[in-house]
Protein backbone atom coordinates (compact mmCIF):
# COMPACT_ATOMS: atom_id res chain seq x y z
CA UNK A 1 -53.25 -34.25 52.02
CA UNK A 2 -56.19 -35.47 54.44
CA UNK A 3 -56.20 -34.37 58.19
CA UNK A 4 -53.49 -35.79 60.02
CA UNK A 5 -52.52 -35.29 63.85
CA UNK A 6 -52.48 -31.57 64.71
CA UNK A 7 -53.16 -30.88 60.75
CA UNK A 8 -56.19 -30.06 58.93
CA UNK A 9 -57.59 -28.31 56.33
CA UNK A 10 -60.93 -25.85 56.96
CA UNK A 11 -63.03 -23.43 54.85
CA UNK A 12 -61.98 -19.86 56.31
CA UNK A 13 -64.29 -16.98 54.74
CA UNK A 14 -64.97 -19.68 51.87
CA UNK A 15 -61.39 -20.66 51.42
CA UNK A 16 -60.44 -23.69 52.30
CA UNK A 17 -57.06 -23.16 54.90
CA UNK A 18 -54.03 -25.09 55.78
CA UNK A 19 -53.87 -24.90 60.14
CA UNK A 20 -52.38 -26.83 63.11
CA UNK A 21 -54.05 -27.21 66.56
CA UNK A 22 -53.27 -24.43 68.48
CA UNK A 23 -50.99 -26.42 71.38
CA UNK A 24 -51.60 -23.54 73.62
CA UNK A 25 -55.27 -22.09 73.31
CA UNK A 26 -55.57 -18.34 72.93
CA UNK A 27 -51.94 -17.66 72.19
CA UNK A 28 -50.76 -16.29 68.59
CA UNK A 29 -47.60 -15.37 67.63
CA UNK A 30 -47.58 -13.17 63.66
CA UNK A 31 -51.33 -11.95 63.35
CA UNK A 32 -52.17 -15.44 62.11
CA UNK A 33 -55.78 -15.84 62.17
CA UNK A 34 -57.87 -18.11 64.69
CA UNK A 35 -60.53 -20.45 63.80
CA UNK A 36 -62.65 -22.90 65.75
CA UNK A 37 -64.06 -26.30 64.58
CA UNK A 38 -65.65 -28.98 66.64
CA UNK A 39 -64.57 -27.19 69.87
CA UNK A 40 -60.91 -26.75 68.76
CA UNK A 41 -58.81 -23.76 68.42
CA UNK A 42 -56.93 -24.15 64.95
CA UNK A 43 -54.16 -21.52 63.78
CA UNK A 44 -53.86 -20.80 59.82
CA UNK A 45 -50.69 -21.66 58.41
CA UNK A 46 -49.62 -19.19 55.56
CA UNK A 47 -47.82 -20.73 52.96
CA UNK A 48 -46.30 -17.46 51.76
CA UNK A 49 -44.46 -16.77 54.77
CA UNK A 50 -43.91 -20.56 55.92
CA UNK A 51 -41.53 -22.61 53.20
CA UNK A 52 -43.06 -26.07 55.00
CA UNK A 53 -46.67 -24.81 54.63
CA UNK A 54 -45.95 -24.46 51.33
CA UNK A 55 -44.23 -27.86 50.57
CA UNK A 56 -47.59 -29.51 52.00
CA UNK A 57 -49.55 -27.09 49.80
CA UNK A 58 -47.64 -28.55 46.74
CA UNK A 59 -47.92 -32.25 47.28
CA UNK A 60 -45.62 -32.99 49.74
CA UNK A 61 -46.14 -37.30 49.49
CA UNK A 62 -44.43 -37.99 53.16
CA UNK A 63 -44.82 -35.20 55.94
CA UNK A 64 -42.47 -36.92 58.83
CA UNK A 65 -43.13 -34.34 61.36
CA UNK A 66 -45.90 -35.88 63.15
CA UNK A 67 -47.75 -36.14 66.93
CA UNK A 68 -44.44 -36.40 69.52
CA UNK A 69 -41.41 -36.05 66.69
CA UNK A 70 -38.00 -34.99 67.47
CA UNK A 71 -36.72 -32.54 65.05
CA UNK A 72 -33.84 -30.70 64.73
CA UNK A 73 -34.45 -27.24 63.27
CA UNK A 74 -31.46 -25.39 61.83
CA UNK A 75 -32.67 -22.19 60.09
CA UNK A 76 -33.91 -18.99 60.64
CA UNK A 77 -35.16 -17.81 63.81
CA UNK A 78 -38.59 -16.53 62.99
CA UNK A 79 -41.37 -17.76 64.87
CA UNK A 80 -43.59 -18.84 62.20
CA UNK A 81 -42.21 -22.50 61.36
CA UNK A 82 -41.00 -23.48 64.74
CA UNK A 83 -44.55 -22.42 66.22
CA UNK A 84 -46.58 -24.72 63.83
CA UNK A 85 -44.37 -27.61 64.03
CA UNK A 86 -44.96 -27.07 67.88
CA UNK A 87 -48.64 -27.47 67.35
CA UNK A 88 -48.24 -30.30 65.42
CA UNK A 89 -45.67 -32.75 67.16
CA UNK A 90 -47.45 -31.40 70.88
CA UNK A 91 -46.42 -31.96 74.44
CA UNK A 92 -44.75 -35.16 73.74
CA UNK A 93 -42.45 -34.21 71.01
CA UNK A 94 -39.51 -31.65 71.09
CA UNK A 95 -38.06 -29.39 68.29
CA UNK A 96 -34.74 -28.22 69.06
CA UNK A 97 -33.98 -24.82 67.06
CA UNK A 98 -30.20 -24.30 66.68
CA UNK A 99 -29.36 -19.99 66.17
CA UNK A 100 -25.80 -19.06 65.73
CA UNK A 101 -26.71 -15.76 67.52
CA UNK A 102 -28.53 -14.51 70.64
CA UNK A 103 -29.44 -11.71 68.47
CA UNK A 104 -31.07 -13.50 65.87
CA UNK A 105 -33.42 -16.09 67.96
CA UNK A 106 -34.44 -13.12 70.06
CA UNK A 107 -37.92 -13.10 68.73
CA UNK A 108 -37.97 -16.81 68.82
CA UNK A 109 -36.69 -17.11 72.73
CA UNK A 110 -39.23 -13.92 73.52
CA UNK A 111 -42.38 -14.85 72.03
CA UNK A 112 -41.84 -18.94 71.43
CA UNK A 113 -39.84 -21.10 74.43
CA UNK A 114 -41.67 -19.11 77.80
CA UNK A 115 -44.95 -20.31 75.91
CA UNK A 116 -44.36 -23.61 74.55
CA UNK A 117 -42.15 -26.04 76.69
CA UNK A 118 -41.21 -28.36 73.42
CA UNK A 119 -39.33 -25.80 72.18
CA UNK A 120 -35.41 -25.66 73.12
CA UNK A 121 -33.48 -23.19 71.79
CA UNK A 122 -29.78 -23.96 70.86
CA UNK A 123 -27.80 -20.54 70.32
CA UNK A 124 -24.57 -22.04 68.83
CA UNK A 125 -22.42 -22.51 65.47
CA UNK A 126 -24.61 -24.89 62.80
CA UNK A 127 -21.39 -26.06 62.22
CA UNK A 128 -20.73 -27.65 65.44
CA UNK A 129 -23.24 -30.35 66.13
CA UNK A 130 -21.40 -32.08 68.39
CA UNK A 131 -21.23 -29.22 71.14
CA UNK A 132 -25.63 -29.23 71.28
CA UNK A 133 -25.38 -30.80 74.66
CA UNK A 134 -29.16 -30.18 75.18
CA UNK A 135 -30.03 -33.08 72.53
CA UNK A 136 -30.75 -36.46 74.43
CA UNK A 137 -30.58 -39.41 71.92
CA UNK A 138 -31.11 -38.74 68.06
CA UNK A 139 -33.84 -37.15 66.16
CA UNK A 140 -36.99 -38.01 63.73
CA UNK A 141 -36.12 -35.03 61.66
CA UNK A 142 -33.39 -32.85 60.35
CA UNK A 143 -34.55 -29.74 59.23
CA UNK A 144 -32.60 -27.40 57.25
CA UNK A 145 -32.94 -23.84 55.53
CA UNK A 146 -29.94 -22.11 55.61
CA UNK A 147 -29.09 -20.03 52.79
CA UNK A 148 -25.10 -19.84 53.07
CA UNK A 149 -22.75 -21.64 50.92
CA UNK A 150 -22.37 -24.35 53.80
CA UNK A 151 -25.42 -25.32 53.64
CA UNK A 152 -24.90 -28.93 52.68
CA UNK A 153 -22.03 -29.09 54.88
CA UNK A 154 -23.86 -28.16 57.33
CA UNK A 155 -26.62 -30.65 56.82
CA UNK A 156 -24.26 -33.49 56.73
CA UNK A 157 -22.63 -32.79 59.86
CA UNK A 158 -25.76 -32.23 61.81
CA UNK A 159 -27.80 -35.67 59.85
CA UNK A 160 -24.39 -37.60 60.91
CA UNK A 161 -24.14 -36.86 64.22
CA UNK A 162 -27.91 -36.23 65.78
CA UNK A 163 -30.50 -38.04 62.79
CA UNK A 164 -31.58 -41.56 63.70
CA UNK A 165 -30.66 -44.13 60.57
CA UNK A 166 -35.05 -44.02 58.94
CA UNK A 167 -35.25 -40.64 59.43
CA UNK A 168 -35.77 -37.91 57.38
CA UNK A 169 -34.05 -35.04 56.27
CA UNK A 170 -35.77 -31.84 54.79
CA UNK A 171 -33.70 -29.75 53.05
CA UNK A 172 -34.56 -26.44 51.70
CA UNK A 173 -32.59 -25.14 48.57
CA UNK A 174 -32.42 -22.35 46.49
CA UNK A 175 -32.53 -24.21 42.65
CA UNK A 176 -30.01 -22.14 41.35
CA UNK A 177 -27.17 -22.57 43.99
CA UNK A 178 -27.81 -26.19 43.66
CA UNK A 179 -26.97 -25.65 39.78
CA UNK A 180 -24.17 -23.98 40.61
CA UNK A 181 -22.50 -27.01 42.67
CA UNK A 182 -19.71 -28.07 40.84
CA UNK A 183 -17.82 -31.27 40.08
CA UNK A 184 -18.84 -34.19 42.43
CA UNK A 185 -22.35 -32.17 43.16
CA UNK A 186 -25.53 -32.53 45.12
CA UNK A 187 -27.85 -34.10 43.04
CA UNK A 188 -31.57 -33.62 43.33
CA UNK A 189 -32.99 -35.42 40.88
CA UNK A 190 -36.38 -37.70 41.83
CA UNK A 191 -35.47 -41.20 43.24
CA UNK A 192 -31.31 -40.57 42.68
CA UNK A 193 -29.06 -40.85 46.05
CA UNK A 194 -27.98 -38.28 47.90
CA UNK A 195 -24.06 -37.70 46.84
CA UNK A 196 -22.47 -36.82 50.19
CA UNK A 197 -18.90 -36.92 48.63
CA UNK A 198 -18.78 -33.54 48.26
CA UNK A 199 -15.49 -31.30 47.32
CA UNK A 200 -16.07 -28.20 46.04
CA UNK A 201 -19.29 -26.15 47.16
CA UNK A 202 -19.31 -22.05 45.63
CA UNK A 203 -15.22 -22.97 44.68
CA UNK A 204 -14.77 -23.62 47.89
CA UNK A 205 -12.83 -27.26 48.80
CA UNK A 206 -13.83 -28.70 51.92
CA UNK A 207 -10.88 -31.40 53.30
CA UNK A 208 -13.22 -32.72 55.74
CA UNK A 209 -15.97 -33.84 53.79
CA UNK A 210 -14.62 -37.98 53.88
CA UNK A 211 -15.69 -37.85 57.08
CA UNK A 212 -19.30 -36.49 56.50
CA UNK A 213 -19.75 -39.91 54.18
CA UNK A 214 -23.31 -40.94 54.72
CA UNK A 215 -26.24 -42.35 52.64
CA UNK A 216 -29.52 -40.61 51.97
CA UNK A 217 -32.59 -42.48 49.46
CA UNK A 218 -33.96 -39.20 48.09
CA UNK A 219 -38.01 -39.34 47.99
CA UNK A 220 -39.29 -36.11 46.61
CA UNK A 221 -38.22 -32.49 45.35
CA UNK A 222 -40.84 -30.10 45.65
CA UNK A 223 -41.01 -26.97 43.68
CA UNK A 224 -41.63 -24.25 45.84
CA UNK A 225 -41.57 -21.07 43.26
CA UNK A 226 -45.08 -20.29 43.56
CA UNK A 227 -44.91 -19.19 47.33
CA UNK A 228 -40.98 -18.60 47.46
CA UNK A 229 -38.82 -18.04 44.33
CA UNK A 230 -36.06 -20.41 43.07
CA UNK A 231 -36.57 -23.06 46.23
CA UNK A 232 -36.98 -26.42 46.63
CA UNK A 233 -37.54 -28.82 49.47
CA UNK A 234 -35.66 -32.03 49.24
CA UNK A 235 -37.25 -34.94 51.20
CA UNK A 236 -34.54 -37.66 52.15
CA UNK A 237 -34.52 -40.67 54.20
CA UNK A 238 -30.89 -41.00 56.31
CA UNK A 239 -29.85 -44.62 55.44
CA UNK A 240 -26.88 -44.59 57.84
């Protein structure tokens, strides 16, 4: 994957390094390294501690978190994601990052938002999309790693209500709950649809699912197993 927007790739101690422009010079947020090249301030982007750094380390084909995005970030509330898609979608873009818990997204609403004003934090139920009054007109980008058994559910709901129809959905699975799924299941094969009739996740029936009906061209499953064991990231295009 060649440079693009606030991404590039540079030789670090004779490694050659995945990093974002720093959006905010001189800051750091998990004793990520700083480097400098052609009078820019880049920050390296682990892979091993960064599930999207690691996607783009193993081929992802379409990144669609680019310069001024909206993305929707439902996951966990560590820094390190939210801060490097902050570098890369910069002071015209937003990424809204949705925490059940005031709790949990206390690192991210500590270190992150009073630093970097295109990042809003949402402390509310996943399950709820329709009660994130802070969103103003729909997304680029749905986001998703949440590793409970509503996962899907829970990207349905938000995709449906807040994802523009040509944007993209990034979906982070663990393989072997996705193996688990049962009757009318999520497939993830290359180039298949996204089933959205879903009825029974973990034995669980869900009587709402006919109204999370919705269309998604799936474009690319990435293994991620040698960064982060038994995941996957699904890339999907919301048809509508």
């Amino acid at each position: 994957m060649a440079t693009k927007d606030s991404i590039s790739w540079i030789i670090v101690n004779n490694s050659l390094k995945l990093t974002t422009r720093n959006l905010i010079r001189g800051n750091k947020f998990y004793n990520e390294k700083i480097v400098f090249s052609n009078d820019q301030e880049y920050r390296v982007w682990t892979p091993y501690r960064s599930k999207l750094a690691a996607a783009i380390l193993n081929g992802i084909e379409i990144l669609p978190i680019i310069k001024k995005s909206r993305v929707l970030y439902l996951g966990t509330s560590e820094v390190i994601t939210p801060s490097h898609i902050s570098d890369i979608i910069g002071t015209e873009g937003v990424v809204y990052v949705v925490e059940h818990s005031q709790e949990n997204a206390k690192e991210l609403i500590e270190k992150l938002v009073p630093k970097r004003d295109n990042i809003k934090p949402i402390i509310m139920d996943m399950t709820k999309p329709s009660q994130y009054e802070i969103i103003d007109g729909k997304v680029d980008v749905v986001y998703v790693d949440v590793e409970q058994s509503k996962e899907v559910e829970i990207a349905l709901l938000n995709c449906k209500m807040h994802l523009r129809v040509g944007g993209y959905l990034l979906f982070m699975v663990k393989t072997r709950s996705v193996d688990q799924y049962q009757g009318k299941k999520f497939i993830i094969n290359d180039k298949s649809e996204l089933v959205n009739t879903i009825e029974e996740i973990n034995a669980k029936k869900y009587t709402t699912m006919d109204s999370l009906k919705v269309n998604f061209e799936i474009l690319q499953q990435i293994n991620l197993a040698d960064f982060f064991k038994e995941h996957s990231l699904i890339v999907a295009k919301y048809l509508g």
